[in-house]
Protein backbone atom coordinates (compact mmCIF):
# COMPACT_ATOMS: atom_id res chain seq x y z
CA UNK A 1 57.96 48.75 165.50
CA UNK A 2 61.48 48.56 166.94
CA UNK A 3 63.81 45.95 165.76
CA UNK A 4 65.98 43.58 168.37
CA UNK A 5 69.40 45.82 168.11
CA UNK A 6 66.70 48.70 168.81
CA UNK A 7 65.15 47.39 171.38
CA UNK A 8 68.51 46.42 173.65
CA UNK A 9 69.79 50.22 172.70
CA UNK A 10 66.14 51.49 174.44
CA UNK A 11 67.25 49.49 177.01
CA UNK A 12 70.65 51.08 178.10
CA UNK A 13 70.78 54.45 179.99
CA UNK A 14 71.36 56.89 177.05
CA UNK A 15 69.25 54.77 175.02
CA UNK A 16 66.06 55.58 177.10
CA UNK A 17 66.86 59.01 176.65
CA UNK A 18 66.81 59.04 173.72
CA UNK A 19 63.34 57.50 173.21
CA UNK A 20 61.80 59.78 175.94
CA UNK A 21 63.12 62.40 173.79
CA UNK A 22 61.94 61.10 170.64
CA UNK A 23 58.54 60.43 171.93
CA UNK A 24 58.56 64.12 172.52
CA UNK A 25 59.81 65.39 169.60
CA UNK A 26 56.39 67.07 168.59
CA UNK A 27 55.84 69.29 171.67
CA UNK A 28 59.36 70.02 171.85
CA UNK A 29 59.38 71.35 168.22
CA UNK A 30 56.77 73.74 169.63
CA UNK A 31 58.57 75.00 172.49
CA UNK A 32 62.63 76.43 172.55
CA UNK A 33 64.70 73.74 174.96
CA UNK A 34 68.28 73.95 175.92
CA UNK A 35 68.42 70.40 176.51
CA UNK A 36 70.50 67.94 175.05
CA UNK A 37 71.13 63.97 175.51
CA UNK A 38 74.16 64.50 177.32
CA UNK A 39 72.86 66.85 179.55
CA UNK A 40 70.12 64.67 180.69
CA UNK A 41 72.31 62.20 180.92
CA UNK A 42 74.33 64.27 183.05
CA UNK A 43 71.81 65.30 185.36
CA UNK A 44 70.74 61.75 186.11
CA UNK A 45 74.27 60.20 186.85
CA UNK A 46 74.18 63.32 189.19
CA UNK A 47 70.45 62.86 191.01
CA UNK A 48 71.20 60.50 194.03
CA UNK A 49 68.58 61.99 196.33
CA UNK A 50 65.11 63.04 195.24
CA UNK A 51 64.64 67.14 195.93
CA UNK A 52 61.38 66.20 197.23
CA UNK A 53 61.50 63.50 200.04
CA UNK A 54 65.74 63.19 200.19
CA UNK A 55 65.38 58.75 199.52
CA UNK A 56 67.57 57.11 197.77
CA UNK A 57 66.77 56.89 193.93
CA UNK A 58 68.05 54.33 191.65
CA UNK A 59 68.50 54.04 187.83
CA UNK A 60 65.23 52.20 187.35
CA UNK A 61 62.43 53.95 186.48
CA UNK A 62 59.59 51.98 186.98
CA UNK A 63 60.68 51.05 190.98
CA UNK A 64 59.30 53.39 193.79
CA UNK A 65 62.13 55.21 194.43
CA UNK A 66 63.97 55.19 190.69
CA UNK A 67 64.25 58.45 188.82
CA UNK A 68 62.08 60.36 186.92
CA UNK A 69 62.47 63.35 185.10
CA UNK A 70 60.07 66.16 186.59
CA UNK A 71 59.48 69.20 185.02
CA UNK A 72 58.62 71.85 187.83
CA UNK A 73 56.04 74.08 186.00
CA UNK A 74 54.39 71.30 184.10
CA UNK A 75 54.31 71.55 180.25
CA UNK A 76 50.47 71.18 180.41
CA UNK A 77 50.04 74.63 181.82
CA UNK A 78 52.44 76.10 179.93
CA UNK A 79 56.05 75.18 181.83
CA UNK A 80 59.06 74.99 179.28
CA UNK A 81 61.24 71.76 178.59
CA UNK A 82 64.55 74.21 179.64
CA UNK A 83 67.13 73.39 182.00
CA UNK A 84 65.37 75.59 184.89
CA UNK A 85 62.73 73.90 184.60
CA UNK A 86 63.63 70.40 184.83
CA UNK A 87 64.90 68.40 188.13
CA UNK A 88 65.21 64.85 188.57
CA UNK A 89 63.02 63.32 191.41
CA UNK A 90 61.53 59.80 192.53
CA UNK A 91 58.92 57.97 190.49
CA UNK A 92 56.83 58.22 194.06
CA UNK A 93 57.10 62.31 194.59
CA UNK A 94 56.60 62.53 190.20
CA UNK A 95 53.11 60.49 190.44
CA UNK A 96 52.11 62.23 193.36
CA UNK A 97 52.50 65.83 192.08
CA UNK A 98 49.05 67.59 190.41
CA UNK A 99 49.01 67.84 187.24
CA UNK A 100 48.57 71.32 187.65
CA UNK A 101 51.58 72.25 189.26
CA UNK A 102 49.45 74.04 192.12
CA UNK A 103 52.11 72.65 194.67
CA UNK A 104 54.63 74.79 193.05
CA UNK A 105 53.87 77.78 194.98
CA UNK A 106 56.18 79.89 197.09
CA UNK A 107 55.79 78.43 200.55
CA UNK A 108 56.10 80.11 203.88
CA UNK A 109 59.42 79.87 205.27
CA UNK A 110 59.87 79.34 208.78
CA UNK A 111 62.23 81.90 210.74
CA UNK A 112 64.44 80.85 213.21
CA UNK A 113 65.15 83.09 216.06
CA UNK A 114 67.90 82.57 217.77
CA UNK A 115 67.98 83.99 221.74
């Protein structure tokens, strides 16, 4: 149970962080990440646009369009929590990816020829 000085640190950007990561802490033990606090903190001051659908994100999580931390080649089927393997994309695009990762695949490129 978190106390009140807890509970307004969970609440500030680095503070949420944090908890994500500690909330983790067991499967990362598992698995070798190159991640750190400050980088995550990093990439989300960076992350304007989602990769996915190019909106406008915003700090806030739990709105349509706020940021969520999405890890490419999921950790269910075996994806690392590295920095390659982790982008930051909208809480819409993150719930609407399989769990699976089976959208992950190379995709046909379209050529452009120029005349």
């Amino acid at each position: 149970k978190l106390n009140l000085k807890q509970k307004q640190y969970v609440q500030t950007p680095l503070g949420k962080i944090s908890h994500k990561n500690t909330q983790h802490r067991r499967r990362l033990a598992l698995k070798n990440s190159d991640i750190t606090i400050q980088w995550l903190l990093k990439l989300y001051n960076e992350s304007m646009f989602c990769l996915l659908c190019n909106i406008n994100m915003v700090d806030d999580g739990n709105l349509p369009n706020g940021k969520h931390l999405d890890h490419k080649i999921p950790l269910c089927i075996g994806g690392t929590h590295t920095m390659v393997n982790v982008r930051i994309i909208c809480r819409t695009c993150n719930l609407r990816r399989p769990k699976d990762g089976s959208d992950n695949s190379p995709k046909q490129i379209p050529l452009l020829i120029l005349v």
